[in-house]
Protein backbone atom coordinates (compact mmCIF):
# COMPACT_ATOMS: atom_id res chain seq x y z
CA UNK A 1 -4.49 33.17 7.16
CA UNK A 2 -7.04 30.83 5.85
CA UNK A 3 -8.94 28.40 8.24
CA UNK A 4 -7.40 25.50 6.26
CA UNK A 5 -4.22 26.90 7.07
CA UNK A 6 -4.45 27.19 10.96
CA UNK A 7 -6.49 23.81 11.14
CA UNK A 8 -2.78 22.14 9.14
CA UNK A 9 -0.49 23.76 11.60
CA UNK A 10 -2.99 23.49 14.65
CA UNK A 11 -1.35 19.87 13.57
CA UNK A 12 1.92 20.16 14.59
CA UNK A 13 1.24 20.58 18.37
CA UNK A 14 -0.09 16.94 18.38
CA UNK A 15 2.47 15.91 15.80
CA UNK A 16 5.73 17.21 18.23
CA UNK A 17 4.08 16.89 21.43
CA UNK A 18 3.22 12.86 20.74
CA UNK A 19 6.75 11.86 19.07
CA UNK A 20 9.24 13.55 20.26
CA UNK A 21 10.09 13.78 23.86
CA UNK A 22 10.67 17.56 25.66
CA UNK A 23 9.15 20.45 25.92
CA UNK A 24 4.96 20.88 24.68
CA UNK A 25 6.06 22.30 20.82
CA UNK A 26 2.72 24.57 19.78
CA UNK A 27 2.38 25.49 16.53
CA UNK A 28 4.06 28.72 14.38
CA UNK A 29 1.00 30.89 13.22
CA UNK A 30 1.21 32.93 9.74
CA UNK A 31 1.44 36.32 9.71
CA UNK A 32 1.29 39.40 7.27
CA UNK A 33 4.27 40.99 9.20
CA UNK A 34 6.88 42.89 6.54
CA UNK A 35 9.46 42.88 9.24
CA UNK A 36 13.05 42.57 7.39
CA UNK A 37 14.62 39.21 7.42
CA UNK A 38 17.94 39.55 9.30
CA UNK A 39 19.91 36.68 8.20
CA UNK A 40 19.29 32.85 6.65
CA UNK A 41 20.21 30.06 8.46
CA UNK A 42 20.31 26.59 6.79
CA UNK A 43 19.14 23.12 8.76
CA UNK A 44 20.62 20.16 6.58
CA UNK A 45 19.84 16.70 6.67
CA UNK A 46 23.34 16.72 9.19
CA UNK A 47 20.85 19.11 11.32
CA UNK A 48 18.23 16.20 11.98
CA UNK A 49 18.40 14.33 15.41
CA UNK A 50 15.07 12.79 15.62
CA UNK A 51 12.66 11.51 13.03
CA UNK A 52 9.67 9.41 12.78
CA UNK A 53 8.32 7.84 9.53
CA UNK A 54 4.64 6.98 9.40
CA UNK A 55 3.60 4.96 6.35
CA UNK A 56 -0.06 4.88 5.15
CA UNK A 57 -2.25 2.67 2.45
CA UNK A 58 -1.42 3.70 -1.43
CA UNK A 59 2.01 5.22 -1.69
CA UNK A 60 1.19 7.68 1.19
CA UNK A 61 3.73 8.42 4.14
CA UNK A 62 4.29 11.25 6.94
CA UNK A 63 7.40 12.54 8.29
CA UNK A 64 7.76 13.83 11.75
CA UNK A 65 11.27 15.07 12.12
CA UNK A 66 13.37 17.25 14.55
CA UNK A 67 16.73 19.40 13.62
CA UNK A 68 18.88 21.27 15.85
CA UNK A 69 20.38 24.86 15.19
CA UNK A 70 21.23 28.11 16.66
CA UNK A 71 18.42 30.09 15.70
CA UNK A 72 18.25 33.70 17.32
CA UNK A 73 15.17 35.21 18.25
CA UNK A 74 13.57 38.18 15.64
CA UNK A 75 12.91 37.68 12.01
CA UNK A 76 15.04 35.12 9.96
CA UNK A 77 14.88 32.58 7.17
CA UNK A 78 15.28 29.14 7.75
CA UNK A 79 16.57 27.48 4.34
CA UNK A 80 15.48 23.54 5.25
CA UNK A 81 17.47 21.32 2.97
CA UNK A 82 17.80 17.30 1.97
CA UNK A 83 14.10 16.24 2.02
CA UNK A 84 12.40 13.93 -0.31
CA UNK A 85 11.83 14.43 -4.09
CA UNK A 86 8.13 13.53 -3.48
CA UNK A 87 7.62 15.96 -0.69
CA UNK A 88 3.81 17.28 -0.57
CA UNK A 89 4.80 21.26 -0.04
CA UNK A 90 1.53 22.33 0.57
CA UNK A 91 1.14 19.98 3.73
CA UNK A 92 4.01 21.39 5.34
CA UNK A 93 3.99 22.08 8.86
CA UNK A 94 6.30 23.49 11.80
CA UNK A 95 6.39 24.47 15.58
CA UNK A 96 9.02 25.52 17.86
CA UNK A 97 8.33 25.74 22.30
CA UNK A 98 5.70 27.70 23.22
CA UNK A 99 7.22 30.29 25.24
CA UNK A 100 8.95 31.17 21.65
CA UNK A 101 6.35 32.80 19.99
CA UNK A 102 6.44 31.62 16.79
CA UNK A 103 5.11 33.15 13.40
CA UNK A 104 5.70 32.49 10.08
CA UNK A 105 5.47 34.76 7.02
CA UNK A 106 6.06 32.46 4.07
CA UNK A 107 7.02 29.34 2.54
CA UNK A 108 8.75 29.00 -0.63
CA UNK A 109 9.59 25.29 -2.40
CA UNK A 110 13.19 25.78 -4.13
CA UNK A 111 12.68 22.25 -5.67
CA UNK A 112 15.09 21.13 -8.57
CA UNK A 113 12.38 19.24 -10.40
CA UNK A 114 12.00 18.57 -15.10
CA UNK A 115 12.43 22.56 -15.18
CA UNK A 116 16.42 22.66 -13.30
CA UNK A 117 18.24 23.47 -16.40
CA UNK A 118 15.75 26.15 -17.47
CA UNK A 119 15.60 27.75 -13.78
CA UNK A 120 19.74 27.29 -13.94
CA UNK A 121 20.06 29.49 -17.51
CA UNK A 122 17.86 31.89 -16.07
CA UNK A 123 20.85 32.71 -13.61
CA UNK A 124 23.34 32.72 -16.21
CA UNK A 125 21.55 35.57 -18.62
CA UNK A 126 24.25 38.18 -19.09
CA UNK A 127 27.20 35.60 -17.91
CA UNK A 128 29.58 33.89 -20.10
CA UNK A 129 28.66 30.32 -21.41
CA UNK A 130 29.82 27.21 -23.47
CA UNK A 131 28.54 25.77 -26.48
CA UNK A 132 28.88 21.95 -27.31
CA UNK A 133 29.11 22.04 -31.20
CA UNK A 134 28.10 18.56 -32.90
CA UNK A 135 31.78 18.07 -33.80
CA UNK A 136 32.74 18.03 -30.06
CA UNK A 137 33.99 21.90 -30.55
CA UNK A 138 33.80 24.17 -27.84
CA UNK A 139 32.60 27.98 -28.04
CA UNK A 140 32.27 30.75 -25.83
CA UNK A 141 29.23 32.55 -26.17
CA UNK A 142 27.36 35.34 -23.59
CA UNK A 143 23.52 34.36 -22.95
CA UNK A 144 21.57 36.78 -23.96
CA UNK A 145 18.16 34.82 -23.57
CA UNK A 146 16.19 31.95 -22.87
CA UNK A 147 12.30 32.86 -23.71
CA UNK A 148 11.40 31.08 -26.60
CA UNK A 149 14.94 28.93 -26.95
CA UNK A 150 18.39 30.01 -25.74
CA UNK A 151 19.95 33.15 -27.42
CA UNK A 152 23.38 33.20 -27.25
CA UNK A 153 26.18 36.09 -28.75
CA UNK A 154 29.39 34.33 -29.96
CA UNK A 155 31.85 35.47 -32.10
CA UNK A 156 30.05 34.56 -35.40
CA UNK A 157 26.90 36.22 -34.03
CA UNK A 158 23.66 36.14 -32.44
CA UNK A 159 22.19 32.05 -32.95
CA UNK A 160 19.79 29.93 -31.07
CA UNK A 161 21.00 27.29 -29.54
CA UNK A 162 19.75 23.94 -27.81
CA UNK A 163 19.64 24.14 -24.09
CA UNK A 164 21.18 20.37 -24.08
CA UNK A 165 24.33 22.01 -26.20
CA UNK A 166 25.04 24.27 -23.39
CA UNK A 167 27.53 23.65 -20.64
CA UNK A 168 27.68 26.08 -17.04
CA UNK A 169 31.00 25.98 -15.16
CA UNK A 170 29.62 26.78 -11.99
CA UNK A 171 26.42 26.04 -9.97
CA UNK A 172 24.28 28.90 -7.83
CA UNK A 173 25.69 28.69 -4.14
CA UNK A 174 21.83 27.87 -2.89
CA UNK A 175 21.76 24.57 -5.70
CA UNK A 176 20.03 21.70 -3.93
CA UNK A 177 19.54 18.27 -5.87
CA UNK A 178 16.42 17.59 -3.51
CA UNK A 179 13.77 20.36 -2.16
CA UNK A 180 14.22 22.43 0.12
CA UNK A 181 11.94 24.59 1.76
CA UNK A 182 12.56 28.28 2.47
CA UNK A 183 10.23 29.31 5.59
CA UNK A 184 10.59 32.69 6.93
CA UNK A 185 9.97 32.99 10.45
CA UNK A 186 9.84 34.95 13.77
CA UNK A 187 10.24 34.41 17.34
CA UNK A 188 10.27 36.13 20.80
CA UNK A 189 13.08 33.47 21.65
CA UNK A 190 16.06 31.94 20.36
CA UNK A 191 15.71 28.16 19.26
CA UNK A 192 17.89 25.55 19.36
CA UNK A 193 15.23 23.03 17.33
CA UNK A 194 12.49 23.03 14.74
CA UNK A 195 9.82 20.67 14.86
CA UNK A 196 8.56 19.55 11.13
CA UNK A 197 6.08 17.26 9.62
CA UNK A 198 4.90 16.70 5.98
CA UNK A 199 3.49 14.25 3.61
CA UNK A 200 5.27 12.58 0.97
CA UNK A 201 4.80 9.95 -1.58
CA UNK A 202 6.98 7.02 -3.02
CA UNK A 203 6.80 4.94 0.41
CA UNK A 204 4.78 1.91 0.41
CA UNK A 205 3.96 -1.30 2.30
CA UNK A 206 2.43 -4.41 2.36
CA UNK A 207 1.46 -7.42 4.06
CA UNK A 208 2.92 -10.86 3.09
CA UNK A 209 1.52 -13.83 4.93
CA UNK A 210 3.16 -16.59 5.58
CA UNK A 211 0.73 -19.86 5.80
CA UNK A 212 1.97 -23.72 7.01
CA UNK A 213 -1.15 -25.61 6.69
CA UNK A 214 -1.39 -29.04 8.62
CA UNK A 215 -4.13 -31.24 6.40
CA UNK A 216 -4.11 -33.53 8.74
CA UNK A 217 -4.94 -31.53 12.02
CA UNK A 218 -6.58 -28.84 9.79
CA UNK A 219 -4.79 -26.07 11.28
CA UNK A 220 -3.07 -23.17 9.84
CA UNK A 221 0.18 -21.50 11.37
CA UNK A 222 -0.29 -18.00 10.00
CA UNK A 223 2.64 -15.33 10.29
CA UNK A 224 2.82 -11.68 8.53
CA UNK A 225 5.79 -9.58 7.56
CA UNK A 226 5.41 -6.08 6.42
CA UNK A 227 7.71 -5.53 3.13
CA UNK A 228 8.04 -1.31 3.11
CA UNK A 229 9.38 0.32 -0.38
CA UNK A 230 11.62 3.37 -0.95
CA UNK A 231 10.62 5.48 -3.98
CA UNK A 232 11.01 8.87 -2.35
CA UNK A 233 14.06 9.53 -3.96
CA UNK A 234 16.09 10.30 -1.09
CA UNK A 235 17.53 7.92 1.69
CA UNK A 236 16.04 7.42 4.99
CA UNK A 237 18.33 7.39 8.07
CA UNK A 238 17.49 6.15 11.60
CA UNK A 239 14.06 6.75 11.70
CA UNK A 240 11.41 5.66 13.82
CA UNK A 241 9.11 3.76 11.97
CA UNK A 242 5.02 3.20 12.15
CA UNK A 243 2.85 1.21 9.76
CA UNK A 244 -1.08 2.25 9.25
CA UNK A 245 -3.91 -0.35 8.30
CA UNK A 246 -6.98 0.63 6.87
CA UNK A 247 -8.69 2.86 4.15
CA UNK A 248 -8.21 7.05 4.76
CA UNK A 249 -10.08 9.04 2.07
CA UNK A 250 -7.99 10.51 -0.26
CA UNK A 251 -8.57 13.08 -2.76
CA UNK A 252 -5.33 13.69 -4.39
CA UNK A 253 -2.98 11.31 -5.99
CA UNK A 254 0.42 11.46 -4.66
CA UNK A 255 4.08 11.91 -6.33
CA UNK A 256 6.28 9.39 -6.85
CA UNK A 257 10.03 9.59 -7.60
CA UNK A 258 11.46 8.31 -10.69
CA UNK A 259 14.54 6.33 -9.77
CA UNK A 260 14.52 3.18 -7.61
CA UNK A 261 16.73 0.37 -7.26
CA UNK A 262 15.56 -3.51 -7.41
CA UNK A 263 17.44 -4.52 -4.12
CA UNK A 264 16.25 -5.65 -1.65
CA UNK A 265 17.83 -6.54 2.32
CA UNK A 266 16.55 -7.91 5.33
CA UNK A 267 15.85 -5.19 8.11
CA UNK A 268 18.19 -4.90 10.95
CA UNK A 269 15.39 -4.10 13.26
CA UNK A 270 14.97 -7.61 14.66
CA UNK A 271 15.63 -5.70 17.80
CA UNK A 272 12.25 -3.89 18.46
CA UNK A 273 10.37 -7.14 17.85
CA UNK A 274 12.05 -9.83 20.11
CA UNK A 275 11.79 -13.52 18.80
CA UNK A 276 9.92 -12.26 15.50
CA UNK A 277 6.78 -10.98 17.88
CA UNK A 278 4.12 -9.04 16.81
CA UNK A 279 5.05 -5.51 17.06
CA UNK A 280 3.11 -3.12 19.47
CA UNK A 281 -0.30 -1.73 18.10
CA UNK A 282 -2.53 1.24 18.36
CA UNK A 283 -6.07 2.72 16.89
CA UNK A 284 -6.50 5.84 15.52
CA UNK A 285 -9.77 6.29 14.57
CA UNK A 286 -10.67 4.18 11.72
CA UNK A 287 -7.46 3.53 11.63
CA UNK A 288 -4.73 0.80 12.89
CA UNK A 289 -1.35 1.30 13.49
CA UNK A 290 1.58 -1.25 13.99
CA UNK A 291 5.06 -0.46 15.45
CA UNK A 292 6.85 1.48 16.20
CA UNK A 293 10.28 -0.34 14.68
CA UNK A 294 13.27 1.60 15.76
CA UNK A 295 16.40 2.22 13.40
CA UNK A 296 14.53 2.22 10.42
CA UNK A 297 18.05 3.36 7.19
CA UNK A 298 16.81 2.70 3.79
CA UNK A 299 18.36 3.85 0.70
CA UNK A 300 15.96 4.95 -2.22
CA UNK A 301 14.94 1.77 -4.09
CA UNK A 302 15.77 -0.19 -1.06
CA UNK A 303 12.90 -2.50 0.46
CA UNK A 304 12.56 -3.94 4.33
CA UNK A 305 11.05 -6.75 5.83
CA UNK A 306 10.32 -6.63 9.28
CA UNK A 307 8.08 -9.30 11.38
CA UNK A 308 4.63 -7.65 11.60
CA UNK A 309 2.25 -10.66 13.31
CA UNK A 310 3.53 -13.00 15.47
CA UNK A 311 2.45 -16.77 14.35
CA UNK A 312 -1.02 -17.95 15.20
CA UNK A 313 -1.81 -21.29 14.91
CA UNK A 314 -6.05 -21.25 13.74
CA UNK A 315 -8.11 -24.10 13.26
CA UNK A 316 -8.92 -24.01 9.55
CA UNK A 317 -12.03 -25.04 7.85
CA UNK A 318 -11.48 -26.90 5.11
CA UNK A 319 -13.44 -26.70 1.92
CA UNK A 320 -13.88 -28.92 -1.72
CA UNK A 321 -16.42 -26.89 -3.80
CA UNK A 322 -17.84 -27.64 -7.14
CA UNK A 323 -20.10 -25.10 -8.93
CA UNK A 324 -22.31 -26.00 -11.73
CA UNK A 325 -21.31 -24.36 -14.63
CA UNK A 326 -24.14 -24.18 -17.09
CA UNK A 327 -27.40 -22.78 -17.49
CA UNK A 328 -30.04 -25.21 -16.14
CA UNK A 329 -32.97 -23.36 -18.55
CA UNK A 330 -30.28 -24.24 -21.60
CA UNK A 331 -29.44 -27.79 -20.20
CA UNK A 332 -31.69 -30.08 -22.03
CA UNK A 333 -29.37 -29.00 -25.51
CA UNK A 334 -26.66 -31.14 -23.92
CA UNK A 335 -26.20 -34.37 -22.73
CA UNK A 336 -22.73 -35.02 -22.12
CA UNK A 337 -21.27 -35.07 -18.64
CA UNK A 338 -19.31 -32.16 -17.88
CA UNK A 339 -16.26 -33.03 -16.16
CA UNK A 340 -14.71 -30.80 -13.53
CA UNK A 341 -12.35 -30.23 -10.29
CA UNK A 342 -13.11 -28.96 -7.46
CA UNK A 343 -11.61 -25.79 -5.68
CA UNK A 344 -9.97 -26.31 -2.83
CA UNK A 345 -9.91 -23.65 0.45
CA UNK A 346 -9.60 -23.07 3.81
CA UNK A 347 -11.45 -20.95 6.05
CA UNK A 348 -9.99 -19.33 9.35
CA UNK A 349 -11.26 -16.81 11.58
CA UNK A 350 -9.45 -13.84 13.13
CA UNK A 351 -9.08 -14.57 16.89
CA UNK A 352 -6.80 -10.79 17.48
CA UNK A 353 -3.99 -12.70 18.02
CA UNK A 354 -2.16 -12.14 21.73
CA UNK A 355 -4.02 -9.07 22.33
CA UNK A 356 -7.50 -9.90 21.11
CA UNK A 357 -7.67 -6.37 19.25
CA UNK A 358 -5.34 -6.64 16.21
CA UNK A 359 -7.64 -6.91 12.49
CA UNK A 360 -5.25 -8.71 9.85
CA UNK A 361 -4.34 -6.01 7.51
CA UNK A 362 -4.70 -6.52 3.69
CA UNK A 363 -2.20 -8.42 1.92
CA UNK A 364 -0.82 -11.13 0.37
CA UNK A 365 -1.24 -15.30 1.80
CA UNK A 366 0.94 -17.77 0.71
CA UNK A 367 0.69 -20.99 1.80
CA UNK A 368 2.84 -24.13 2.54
CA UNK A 369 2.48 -27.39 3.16
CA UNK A 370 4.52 -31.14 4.17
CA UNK A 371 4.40 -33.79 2.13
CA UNK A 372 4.37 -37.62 3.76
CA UNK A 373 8.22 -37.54 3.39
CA UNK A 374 8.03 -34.21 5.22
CA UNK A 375 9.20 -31.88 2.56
CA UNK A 376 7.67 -28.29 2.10
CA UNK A 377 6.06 -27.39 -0.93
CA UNK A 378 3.55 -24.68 -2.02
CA UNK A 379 -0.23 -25.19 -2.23
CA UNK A 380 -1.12 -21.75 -3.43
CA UNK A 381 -1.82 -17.75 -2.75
CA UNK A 382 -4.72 -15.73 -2.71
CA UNK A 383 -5.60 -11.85 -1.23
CA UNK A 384 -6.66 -11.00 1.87
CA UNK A 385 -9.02 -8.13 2.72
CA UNK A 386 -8.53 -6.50 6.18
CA UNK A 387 -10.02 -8.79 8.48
CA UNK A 388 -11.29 -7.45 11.68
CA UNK A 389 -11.58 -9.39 14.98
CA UNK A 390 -14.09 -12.26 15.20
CA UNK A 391 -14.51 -12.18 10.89
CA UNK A 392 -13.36 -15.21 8.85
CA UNK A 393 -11.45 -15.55 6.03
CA UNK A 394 -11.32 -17.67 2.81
CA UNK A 395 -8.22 -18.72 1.39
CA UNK A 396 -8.53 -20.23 -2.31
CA UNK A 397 -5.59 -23.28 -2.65
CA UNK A 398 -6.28 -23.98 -5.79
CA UNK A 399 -8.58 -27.06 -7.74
CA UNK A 400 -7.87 -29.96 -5.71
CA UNK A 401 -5.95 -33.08 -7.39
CA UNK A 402 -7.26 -36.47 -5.57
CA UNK A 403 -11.21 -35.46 -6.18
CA UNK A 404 -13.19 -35.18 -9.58
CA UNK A 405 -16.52 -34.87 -10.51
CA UNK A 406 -19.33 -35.28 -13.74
CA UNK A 407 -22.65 -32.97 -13.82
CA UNK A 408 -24.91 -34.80 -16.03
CA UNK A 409 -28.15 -34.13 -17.20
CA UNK A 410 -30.41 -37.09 -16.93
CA UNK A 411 -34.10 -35.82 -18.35
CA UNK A 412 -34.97 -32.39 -19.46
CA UNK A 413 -38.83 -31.06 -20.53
CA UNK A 414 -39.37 -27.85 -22.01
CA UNK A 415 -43.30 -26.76 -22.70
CA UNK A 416 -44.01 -23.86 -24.23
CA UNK A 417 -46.72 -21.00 -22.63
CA UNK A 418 -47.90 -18.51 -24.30
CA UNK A 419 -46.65 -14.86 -23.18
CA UNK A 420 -44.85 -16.31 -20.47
CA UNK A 421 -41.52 -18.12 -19.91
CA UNK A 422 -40.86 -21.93 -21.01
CA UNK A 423 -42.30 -24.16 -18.34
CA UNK A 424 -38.98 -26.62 -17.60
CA UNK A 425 -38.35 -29.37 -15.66
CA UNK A 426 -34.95 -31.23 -14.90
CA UNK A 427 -33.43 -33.90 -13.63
CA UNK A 428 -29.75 -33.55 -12.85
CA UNK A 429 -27.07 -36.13 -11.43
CA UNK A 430 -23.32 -35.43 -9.95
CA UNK A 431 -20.69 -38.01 -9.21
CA UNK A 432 -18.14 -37.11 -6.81
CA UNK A 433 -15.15 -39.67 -7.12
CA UNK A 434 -12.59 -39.30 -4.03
CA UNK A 435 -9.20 -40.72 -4.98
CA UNK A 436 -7.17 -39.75 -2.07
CA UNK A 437 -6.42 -41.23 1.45
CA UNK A 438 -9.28 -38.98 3.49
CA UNK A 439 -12.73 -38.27 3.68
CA UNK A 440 -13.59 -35.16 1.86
CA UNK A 441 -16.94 -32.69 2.95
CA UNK A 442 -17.57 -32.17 -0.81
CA UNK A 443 -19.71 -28.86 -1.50
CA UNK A 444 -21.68 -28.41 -4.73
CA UNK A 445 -23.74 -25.25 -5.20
CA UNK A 446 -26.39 -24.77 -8.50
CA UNK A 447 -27.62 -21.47 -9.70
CA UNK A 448 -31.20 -21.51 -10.38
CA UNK A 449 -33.44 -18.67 -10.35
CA UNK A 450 -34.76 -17.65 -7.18
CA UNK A 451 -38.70 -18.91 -8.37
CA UNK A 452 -37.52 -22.25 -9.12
CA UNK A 453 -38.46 -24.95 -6.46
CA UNK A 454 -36.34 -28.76 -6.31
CA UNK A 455 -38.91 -31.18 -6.40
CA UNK A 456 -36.74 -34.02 -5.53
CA UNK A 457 -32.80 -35.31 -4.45
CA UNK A 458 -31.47 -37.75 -2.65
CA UNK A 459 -29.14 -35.82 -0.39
CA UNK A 460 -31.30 -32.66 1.12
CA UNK A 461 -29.89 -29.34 0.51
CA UNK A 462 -30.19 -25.96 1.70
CA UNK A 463 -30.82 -22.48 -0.07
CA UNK A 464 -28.58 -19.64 1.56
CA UNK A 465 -29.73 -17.54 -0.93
CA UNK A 466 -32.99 -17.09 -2.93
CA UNK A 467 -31.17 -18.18 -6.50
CA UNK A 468 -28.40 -20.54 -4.94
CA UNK A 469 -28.69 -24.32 -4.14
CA UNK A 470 -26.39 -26.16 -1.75
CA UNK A 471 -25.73 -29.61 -1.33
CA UNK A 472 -23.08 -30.62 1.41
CA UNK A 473 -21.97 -34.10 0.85
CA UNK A 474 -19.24 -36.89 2.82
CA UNK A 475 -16.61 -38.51 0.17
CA UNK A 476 -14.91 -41.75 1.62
CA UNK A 477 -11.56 -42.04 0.84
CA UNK A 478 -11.30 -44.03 -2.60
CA UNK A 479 -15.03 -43.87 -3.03
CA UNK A 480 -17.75 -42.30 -5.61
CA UNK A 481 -20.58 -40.66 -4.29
CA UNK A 482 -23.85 -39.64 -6.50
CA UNK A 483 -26.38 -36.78 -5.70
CA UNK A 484 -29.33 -36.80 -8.03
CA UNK A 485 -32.19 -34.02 -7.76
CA UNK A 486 -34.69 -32.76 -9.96
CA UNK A 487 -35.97 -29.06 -9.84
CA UNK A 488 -38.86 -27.33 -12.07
CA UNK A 489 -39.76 -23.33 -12.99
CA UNK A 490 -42.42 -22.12 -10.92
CA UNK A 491 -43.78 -19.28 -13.23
C-alpha cells in the first residue's frame, strides 16, 4: 500500500476517536491477502446511528458517520449503501476497535451515475427484452449486444435498436440509486460498528450579516447567520453539524449533484444555540470552526439557517468620501465643474465578540436602518472578507443623498520641455454642500503622481501614499464648505 494510502486512513483514528464517543477506533490497513470472502453483509442508511457533517469553504464537506451490524470476524464484504451522489471515492476511509485487527483488501464504487442504463443492458445480454416501437407497439426481442449500439434478435430479425426504445422488467438485486461502496475486509474480531469518513461535494455555506446601524450614536448592531445548501443529492438525517472558516488549498474541483430544490426552511436547531448565541468555536490550524449544531435533517435542495454570531453592538466609523475623477495632467482641457456624490461607509473593527478569539468569517452584510418615524429600511450591502481579531472593516452604504459636491478647475499651465514631460501647474477648487441635519467629516482624496508636490490649499492635507492626496474636511449641517489647493509636476 502506497504512503498516500496509509497517511488517508492513518485519518480515521483521529476522525472516530474525536467524534464519536467509545472505544479508541484505529484505522483498517490494506492488504494483498487473497483470502476468500465468506459472505456480504450490507450496512444501509437504516444501519447509521451516529453522524457528523463538517462543511468547508467552496462546495466542500466531510462526513464522519457510524453504522451498526453484526459483522463476524474473518474475511467478508461489507456492501455500504445510501451515501451521497457527490461522494469523493477515492477519500474514503474506515476503522473498526483496535483489538479487531482490521485489514482491508479493496474498495470498489458501484455508483449508478450518466452510464446506469448502459451498465444495466450489460446484465441483460442473453435475457429477453422489450422494444418500444414509435407507434407505441411492443416487441419481444433477446439482446444479443450492446458494443457499438444495442443488438437485439426479434422475430423479424437481427436490428439495432436505441437504448432509450428499450424497456427491462426487472432490476439486478444489488441496484442502488445512490453509491455504494463495496469494501472487502478482515478482522481478528467480530464487529458490531464501522467507523467511516469521506469527502463529498454539493454542501455549501455562507455567512449573512445582519447590520442595524444607529446614525445617530454611530454604532452598528452586527449579527451573522450561517445559510448551509443541500446539493449532494441525497438527504441528510440527524447529523451533527460543524461549519469551517477560512481558505484550505485545494487542488481538485469537487462534484456537484444535479437536482436541487428552491425551498428553503428555518432550522429547528434553535436548541444548540440558546437565545440566538453564538455557537461554540474551535481552531484547527489555519482554520476556524463554528458549532457544533445538533439535529442537523435536510432534504437535497433544502437550505438552513442557523444563528452563527451572537449580536455585537461596535462603534462604527463613519465615512463621506469623494474621489476626484479626472486626470489632473488632462485637466486644463476642461473647465466645467464636475458634479458628484459622495460614498457613504462605515468602518468597524472586530473586537472577537464574547470570547475575544472569533475572526468574522466571509460573507454577506446587509444593513438596516430607522427612520425619524422609526421605521426600518435598507441602506445597503457590501462583502466582507474574513476579518480576524483586532482588523477593521469597511462597509460601502452606498452615495450618500443630503451631501453633494463640484471639482472645478480654476487655472491650469502647461509648458512644454524638451525630451521630458509637460511642466504643469494647477489650481483646483471643491465645494462640499451639506444639506442634511448633521455635521458631516467629508473626505476627498486626488490622484496625482507620486513626484508631484501641492504648493498651496487652504485646508492642509496629508499623503498616505506617495501618489494619493487627502483632505479631511467638517460640513455643518445646511452649510457649503470650499477647499482650494494648487499642486505642480516636479520633473
Amino acid at each position: 500500500m502506497s504512503s498516500e494510502m496509509r497517511n488517508r486512513f492513518a485519518m480515521a483514528t483521529l476522525l472516530s476517536a474525536a467524534l464519536f464517543v467509545g472505544p479508541v477506533i484505529e484505522p483498517a490497513s490494506a492488504q494483498s491477502g487473497d483470502e476468500k470472502t465468506e459472505e456480504t453483509i450490507t450496512l444501509s442508511g437504516e444501519n447509521r446511528s451516529k453522524m457528523q457533517l463538517t462543511v468547508y469553504p467552496g462546495n466542500l464537506g466531510m462526513i464522519a458517520e457510524q453504522r451498526n451490524g453484526t459483522i463476524p470476524k474473518g474475511v467478508k464484504t461489507l456492501r455500504i449503501e445510501d451515501l451521497p451522489q457527490t461522494i469523493m471515492d477515492d477519500t474514503f476511509l474506515m476503522g473498526a476497535q483496535k483489538d479487531a485487527n482490521l485489514v482491508w483488501h479493496s474498495l470498489r464504487n458501484t455508483a449508478n451515475g450518466p452510464a446506469t442504463m448502459y451498465r444495466l443492458l450489460q446484465d441483460q445480454v442473453g435475457k429477453t427484452i422489450t422494444i418500444r416501437r414509435k407507434d407505441d407497439e411492443l416487441v419481444e426481442g433477446t439482446l444479443l449486444s450492446i458494443d457499438g449500439g444495442a443488438l437485439v434478435r426479434t422475430l423479424d430479425g437481427i436490428e439495432q435498436v436505441p437504448v432509450e426504445q428499450i424497456i427491462i422488467s426487472d432490476l439486478p438485486g444489488n441496484f442502488a440509486t445512490s453509491p455504494a461502496i463495496e469494501a472487502t475486509i478482515g478482522s481478528d474480531a467480530a464487529l458490531d460498528h464501522i467507523s467511516l469518513a469521506y469527502l463529498l461535494g454539493g454542501v455549501s455555506w455562507q455567512t449573512a450579516y445582519v447590520g442595524q446601524y444607529d446614525s445617530a450614536q454611530n454604532v452598528l448592531n452586527l449579527s451573522a447567520m450561517a445559510r448551509v445548501t443541500n446539493q449532494t443529492g441525497t438527504a441528510i438525517n440527524d447529523a451533527q453539524l460543524r461549519l469551517v472558516a477560512g481558505d484550505p488549498n485545494r487542488v481538485t474541483h469537487t462534484p456537484m449533484a444535479k437536482a436541487a430544490r428552491g425551498e428553503m426552511m428555518m432550522s429547528a436547531m434553535a436548541d444548540s444555540a440558546p437565545g440566538g448565541s453564538a455557537p461554540d468555536r474551535e481552531t484547527m490550524e489555519n482554520l476556524h470552526v463554528y458549532g457544533p449544531f445538533d439535529g442537523l435533517s435536510m432534504r437535497n435542495g433544502d437550505v438552513v439557517m442557523m444563528p452563527l454570531i451572537a449580536s455585537q453592538a461596535l462603534p462604527a466609523t463613519r465615512k463621506v468620501i469623494f474621489n476626484g475623477s479626472a486626470n489632473l495632467y488632462y485637466a486644463g482641457q476642461s473647465d466645467v465643474s464636475e458634479f458628484s456624490r459622495p460614498d457613504l461607509e462605515i468602518e468597524i473593527e472586530n473586537d472577537g465578540g464574547p470570547d475575544e478569539k472569533s475572526p468574522w468569517p466571509a460573507g454577506t452584510v446587509r444593513v438596516f436602518g430607522q427612520s425619524e418615524s422609526s421605521v426600518t429600511g435598507f441602506l445597503g450591502e457590501d462583502n466582507l472578507s474574513l476579518t480576524p481579531v483586532g482588523r477593521k472593516a469597511t462597509i460601502r452604504l452606498g452615495q450618500a443623498s443630503n451631501i453633494s459636491g463640484t471639482r472645478k478647475v480654476t487655472a491650469f499651465d502647461r509648458k512644454a520641455r524638451p525630451s521630458m514631460p509637460d511642466e504643469i501647474t494647477a489650481n483646483m477648487e471643491w465645494s462640499i454642500t451639506n444639506g442634511g441635519e448633521r455635521t458631516e467629516t467629508v473626505t476627498i482624496r486626488e490622484n496625482v503622481p507620486a513626484d508631484w508636490v501641492v504648493t498651496g490649499e487652504d485646508h492642509k492635507h496629508t499623503k498616505p501614499q506617495p501618489d494619493l492626496i487627502v483632505w479631511t474636511i467638517e460640513v455643518p449641517a445646511g452649510k457649503e464648505v470650499n477647499l482650494s489647493w494648487s499642486v505642480k509636476s516636479t520633473r
